[in-house]
C-alpha atoms as a PDB file:
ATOM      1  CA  UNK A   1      26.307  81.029  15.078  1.00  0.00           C
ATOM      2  CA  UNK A   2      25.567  81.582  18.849  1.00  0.00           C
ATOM      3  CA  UNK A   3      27.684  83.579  20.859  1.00  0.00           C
ATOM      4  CA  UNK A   4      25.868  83.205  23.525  1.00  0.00           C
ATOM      5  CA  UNK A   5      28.172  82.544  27.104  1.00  0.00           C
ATOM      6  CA  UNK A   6      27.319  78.972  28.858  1.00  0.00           C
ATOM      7  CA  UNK A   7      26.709  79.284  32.527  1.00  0.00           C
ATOM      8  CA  UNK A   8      30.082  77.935  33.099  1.00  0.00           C
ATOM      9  CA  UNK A   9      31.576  81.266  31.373  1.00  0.00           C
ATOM     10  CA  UNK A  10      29.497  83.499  33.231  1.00  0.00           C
ATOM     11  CA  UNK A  11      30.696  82.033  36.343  1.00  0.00           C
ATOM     12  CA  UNK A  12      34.449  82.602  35.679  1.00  0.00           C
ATOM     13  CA  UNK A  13      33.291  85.899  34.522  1.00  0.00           C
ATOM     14  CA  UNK A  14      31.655  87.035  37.376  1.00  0.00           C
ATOM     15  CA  UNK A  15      34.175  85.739  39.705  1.00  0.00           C
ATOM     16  CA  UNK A  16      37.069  87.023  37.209  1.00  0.00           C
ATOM     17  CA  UNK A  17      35.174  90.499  37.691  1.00  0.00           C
ATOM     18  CA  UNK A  18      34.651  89.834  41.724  1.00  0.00           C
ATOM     19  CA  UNK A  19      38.616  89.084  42.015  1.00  0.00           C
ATOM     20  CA  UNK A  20      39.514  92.375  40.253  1.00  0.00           C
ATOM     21  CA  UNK A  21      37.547  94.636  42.394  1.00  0.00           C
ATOM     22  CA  UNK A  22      37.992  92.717  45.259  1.00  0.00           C
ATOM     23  CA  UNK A  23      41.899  92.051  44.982  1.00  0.00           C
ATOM     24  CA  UNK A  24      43.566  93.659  42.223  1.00  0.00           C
ATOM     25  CA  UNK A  25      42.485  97.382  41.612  1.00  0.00           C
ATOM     26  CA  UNK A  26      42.634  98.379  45.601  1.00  0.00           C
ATOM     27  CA  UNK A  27      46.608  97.249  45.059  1.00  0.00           C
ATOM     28  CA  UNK A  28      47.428  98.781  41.984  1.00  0.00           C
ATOM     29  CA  UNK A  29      48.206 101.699  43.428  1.00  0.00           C
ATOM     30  CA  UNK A  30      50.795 100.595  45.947  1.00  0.00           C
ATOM     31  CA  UNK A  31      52.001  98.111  43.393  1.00  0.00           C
ATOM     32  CA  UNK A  32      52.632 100.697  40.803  1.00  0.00           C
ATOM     33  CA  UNK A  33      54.012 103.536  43.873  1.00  0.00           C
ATOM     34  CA  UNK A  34      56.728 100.502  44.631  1.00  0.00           C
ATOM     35  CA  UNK A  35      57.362  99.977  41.110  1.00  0.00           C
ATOM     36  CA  UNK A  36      58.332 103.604  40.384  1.00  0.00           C
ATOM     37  CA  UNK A  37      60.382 103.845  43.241  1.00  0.00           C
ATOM     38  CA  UNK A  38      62.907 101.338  41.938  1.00  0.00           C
ATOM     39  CA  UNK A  39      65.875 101.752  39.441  1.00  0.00           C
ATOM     40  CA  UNK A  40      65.248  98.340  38.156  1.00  0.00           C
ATOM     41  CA  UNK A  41      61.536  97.819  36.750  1.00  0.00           C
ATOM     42  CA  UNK A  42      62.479  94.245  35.976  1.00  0.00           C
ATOM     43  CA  UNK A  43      61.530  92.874  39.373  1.00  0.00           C
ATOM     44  CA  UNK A  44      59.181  90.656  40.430  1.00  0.00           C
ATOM     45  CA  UNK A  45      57.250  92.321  43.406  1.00  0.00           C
ATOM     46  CA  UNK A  46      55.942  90.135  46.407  1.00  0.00           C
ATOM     47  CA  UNK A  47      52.511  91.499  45.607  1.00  0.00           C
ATOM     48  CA  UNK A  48      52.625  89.912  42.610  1.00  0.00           C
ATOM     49  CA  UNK A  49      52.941  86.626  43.775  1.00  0.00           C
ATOM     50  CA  UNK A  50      50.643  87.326  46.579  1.00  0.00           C
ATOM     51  CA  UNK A  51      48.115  87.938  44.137  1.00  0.00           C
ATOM     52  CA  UNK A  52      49.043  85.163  41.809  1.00  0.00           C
ATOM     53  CA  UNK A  53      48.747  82.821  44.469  1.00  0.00           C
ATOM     54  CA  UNK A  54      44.891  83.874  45.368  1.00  0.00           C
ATOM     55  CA  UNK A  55      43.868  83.348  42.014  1.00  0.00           C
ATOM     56  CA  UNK A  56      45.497  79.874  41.634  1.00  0.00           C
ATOM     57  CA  UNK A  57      43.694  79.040  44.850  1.00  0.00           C
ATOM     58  CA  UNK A  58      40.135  80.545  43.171  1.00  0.00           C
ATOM     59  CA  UNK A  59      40.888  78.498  39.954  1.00  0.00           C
ATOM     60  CA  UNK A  60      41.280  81.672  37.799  1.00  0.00           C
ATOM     61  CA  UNK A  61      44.249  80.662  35.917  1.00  0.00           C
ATOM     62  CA  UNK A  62      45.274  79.335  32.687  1.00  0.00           C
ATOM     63  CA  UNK A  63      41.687  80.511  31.499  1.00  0.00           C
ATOM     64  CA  UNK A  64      43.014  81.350  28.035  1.00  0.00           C
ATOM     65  CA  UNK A  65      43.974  77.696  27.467  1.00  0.00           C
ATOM     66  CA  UNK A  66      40.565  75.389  26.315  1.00  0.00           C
ATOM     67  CA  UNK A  67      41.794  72.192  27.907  1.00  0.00           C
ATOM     68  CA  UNK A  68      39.854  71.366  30.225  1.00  0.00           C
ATOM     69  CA  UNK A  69      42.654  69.632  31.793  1.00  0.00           C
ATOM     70  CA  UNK A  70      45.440  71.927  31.932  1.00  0.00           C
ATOM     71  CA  UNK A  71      43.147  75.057  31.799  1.00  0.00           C
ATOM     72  CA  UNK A  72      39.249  76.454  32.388  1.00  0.00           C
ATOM     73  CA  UNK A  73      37.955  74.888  29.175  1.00  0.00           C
ATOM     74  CA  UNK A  74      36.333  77.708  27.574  1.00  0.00           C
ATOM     75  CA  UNK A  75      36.170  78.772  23.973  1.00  0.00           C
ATOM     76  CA  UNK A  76      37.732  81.374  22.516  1.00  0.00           C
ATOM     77  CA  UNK A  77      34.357  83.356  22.363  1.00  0.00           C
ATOM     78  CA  UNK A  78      33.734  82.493  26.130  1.00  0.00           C
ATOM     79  CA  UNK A  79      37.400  83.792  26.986  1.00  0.00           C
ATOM     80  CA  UNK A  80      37.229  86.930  25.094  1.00  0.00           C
ATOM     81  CA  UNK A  81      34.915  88.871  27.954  1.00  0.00           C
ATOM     82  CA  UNK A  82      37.473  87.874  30.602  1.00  0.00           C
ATOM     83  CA  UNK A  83      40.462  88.989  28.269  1.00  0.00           C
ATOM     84  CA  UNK A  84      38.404  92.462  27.934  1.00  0.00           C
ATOM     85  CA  UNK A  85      37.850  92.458  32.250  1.00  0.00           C
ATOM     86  CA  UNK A  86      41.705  91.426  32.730  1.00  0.00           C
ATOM     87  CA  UNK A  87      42.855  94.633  29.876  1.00  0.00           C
ATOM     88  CA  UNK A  88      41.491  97.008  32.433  1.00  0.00           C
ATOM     89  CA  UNK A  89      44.435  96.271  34.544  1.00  0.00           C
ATOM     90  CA  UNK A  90      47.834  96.539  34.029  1.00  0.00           C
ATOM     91  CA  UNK A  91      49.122  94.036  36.165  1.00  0.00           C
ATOM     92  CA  UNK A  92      45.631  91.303  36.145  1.00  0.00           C
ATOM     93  CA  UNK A  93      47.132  89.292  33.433  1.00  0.00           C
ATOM     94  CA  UNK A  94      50.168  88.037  34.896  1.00  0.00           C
ATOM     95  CA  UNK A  95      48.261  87.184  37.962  1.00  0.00           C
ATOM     96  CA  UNK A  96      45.843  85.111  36.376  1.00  0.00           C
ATOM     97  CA  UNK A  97      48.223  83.618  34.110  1.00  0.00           C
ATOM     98  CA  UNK A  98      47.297  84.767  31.252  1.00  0.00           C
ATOM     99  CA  UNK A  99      49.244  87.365  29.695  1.00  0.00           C
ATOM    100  CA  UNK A 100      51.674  87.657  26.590  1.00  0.00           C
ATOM    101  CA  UNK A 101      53.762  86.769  25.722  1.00  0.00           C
ATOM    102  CA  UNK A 102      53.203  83.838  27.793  1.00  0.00           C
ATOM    103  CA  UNK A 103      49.981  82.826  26.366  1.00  0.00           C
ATOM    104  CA  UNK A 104      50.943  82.192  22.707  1.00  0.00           C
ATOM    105  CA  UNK A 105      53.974  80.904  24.116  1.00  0.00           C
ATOM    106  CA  UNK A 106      52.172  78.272  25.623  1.00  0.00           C
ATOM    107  CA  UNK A 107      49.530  77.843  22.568  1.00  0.00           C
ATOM    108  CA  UNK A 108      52.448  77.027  20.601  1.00  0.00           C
ATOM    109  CA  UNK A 109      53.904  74.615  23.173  1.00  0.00           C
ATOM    110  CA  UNK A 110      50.562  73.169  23.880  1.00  0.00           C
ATOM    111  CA  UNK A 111      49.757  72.318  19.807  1.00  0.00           C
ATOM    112  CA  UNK A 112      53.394  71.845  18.023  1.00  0.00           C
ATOM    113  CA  UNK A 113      55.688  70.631  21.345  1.00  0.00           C
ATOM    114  CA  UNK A 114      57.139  67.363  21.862  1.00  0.00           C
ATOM    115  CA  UNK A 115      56.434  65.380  24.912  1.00  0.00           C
ATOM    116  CA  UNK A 116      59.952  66.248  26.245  1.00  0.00           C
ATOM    117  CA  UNK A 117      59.516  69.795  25.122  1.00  0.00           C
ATOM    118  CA  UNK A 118      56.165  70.283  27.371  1.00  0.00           C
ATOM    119  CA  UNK A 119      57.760  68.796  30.189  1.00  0.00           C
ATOM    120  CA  UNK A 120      60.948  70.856  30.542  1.00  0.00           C
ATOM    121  CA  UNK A 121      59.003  74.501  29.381  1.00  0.00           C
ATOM    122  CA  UNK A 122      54.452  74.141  29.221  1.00  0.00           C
ATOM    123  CA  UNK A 123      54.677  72.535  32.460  1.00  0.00           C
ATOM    124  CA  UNK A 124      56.246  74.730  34.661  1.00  0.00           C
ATOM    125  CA  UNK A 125      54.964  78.263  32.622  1.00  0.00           C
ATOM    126  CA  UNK A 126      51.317  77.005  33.180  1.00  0.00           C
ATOM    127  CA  UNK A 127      52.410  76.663  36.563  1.00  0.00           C
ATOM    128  CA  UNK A 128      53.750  80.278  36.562  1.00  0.00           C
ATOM    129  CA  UNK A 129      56.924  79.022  37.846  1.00  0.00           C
ATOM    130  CA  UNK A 130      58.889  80.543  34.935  1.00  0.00           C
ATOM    131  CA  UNK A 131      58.104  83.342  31.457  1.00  0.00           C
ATOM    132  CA  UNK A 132      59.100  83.299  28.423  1.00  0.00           C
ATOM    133  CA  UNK A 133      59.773  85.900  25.546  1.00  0.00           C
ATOM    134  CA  UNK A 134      59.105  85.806  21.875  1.00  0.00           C
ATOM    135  CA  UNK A 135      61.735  87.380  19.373  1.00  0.00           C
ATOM    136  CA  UNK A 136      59.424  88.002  15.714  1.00  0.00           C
ATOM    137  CA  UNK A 137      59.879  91.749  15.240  1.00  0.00           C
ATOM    138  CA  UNK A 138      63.087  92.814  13.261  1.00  0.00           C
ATOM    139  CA  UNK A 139      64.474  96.688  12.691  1.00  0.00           C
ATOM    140  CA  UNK A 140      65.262  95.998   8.995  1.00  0.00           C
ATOM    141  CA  UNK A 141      61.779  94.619   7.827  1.00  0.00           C
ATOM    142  CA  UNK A 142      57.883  95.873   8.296  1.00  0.00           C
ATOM    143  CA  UNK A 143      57.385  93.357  11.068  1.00  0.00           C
ATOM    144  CA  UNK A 144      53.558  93.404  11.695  1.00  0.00           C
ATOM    145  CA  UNK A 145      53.948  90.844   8.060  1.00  0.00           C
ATOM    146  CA  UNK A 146      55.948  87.882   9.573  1.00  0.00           C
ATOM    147  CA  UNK A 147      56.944  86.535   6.249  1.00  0.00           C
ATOM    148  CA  UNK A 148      59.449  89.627   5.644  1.00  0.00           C
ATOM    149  CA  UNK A 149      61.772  88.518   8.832  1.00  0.00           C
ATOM    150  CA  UNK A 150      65.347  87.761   7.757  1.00  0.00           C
ATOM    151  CA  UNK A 151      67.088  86.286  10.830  1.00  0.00           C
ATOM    152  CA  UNK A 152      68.069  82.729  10.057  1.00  0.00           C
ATOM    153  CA  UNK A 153      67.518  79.532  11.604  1.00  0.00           C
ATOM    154  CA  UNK A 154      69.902  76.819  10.002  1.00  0.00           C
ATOM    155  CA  UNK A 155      70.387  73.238  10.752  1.00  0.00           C
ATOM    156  CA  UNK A 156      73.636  72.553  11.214  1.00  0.00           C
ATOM    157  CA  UNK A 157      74.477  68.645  12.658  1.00  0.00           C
ATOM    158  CA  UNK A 158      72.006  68.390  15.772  1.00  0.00           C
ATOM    159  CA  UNK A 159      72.463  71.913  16.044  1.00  0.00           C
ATOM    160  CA  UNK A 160      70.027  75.186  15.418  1.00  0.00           C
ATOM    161  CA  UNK A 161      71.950  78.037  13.839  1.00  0.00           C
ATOM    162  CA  UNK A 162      70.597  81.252  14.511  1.00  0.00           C
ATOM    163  CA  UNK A 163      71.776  84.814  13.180  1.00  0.00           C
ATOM    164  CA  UNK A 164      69.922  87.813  12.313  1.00  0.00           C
ATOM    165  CA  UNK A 165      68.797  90.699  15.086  1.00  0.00           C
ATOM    166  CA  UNK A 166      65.943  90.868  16.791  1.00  0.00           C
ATOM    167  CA  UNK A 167      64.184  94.197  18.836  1.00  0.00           C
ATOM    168  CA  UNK A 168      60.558  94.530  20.955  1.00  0.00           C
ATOM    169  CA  UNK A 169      61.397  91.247  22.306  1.00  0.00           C
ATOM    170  CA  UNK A 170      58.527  90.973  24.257  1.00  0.00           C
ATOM    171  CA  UNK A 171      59.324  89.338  27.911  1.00  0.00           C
ATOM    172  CA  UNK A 172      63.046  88.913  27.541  1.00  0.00           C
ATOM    173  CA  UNK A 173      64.021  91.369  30.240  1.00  0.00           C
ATOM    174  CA  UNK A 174      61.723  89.463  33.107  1.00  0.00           C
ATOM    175  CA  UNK A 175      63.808  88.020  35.241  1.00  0.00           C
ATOM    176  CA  UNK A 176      62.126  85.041  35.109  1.00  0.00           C
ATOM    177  CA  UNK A 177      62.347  84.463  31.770  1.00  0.00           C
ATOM    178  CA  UNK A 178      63.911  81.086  30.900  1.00  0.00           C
ATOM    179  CA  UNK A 179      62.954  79.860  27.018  1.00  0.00           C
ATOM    180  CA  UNK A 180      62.518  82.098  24.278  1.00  0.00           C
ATOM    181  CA  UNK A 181      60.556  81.249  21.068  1.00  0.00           C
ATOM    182  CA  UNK A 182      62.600  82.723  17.824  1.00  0.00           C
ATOM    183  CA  UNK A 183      61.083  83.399  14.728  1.00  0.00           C
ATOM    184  CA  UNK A 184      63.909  82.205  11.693  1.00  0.00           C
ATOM    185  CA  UNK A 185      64.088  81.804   8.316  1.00  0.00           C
ATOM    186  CA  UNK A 186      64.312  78.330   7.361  1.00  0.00           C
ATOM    187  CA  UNK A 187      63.791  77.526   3.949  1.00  0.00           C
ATOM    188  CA  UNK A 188      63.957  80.462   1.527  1.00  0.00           C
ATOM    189  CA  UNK A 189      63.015  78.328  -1.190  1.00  0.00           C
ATOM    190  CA  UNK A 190      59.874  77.485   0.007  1.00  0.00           C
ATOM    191  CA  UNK A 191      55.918  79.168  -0.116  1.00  0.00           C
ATOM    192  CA  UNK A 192      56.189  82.566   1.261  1.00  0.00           C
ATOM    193  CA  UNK A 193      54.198  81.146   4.575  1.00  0.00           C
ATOM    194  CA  UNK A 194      55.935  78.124   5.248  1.00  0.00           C
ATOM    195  CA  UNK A 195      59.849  79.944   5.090  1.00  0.00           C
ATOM    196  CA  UNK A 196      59.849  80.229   8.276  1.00  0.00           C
ATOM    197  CA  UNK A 197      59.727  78.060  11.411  1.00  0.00           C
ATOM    198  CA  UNK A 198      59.425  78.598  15.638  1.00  0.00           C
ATOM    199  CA  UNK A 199      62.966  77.738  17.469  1.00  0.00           C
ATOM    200  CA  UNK A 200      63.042  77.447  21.466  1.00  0.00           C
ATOM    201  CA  UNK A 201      65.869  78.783  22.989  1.00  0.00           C
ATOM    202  CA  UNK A 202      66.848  78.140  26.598  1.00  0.00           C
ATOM    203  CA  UNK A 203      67.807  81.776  28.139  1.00  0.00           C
END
């Protein structure tokens, strides 16, 4: 198998790598000095956005996704340097769009939504306009295996019943947060991996 980047990764990666020195780690500072200083760490800070905005602009966004459409079209090999360059920085994920929860998030809207479903949530988090959270992890079960989670998800009439408690739900306290994915249990009855099923949930 070749591993080898196309010129079209090295590009992004190279500009990815330009836009963090250039941009991102001379603000980190101030941005984290700012954050500290606040009693409420859910905020969305102006620098942020400032930054966000830039990166749009450079086309360094969405580079996770492989549509070419909707994101840079790489592979997931190609991606994997910028994901490394991005980790470096606490904050260089959001700006570019592509940190979790958000990502999967949007994997999961991108593959298994329905037309009305992309519209009202993908389209405006691949805009950055909006986050999202995803509830898996459970305090009563070993939650790294996702087949032991015990919250339900019943159909009731057009409705989704859930009940069970969820904790480490990442995302859920950004104030921008507006859908949640839940992991429920489904069908008890069935395989061990296919008990379970992914429930949006407007915040």
């Amino acid at each position: 198998m070749d591993f080898s980047a196309s010129a079209k990764a090295q590009d992004y990666l190279a500009r990815v790598q330009r836009f963090m020195q250039d941009e991102i780690v001379p603000r980190e500072m101030a941005y984290h000095r700012e954050l500290h200083s606040l009693d409420n760490r859910w905020v969305v800070l102006p620098i942020i956005e400032e930054l966000k905005a830039k990166a749009r602009e450079q086309g360094l966004w969405n580079m996770f996704l492989p549509d070419e459409k909707l994101g840079a079209g790489l592979s997931v090999t190609e991606y994997a340097p910028i994901a490394e360059i991005t980790g470096q920085s606490a904050i260089a994920p959001e700006i570019f769009n592509c940190n979790a929860p958000d990502t999967g998030n949007m994997e999961v809207l991108y593959h298994y939504g329905s037309e009305e479903q992309k519209e009202q949530w993908l389209t405006p988090l691949l805009a950055g306009k909006i986050r999202s959270a995803f509830c898996m992890t459970e305090p009563g079960v070993a939650s790294s295996d996702a087949t032991n989670m015990e919250a339900t998800a019943k159909i009731e009439g057009d409705e989704v019943v859930l009940n069970g408690r969820k904790w480490w739900s990442t995302g859920i306290g950004h104030p921008n947060c507006e859908v949640i994915i839940f992991m429920g249990l489904t069908d008890p009855n069935a395989h061990r991996h296919a008990q379970h099923s992914m429930v949006l949930v407007p915040k």
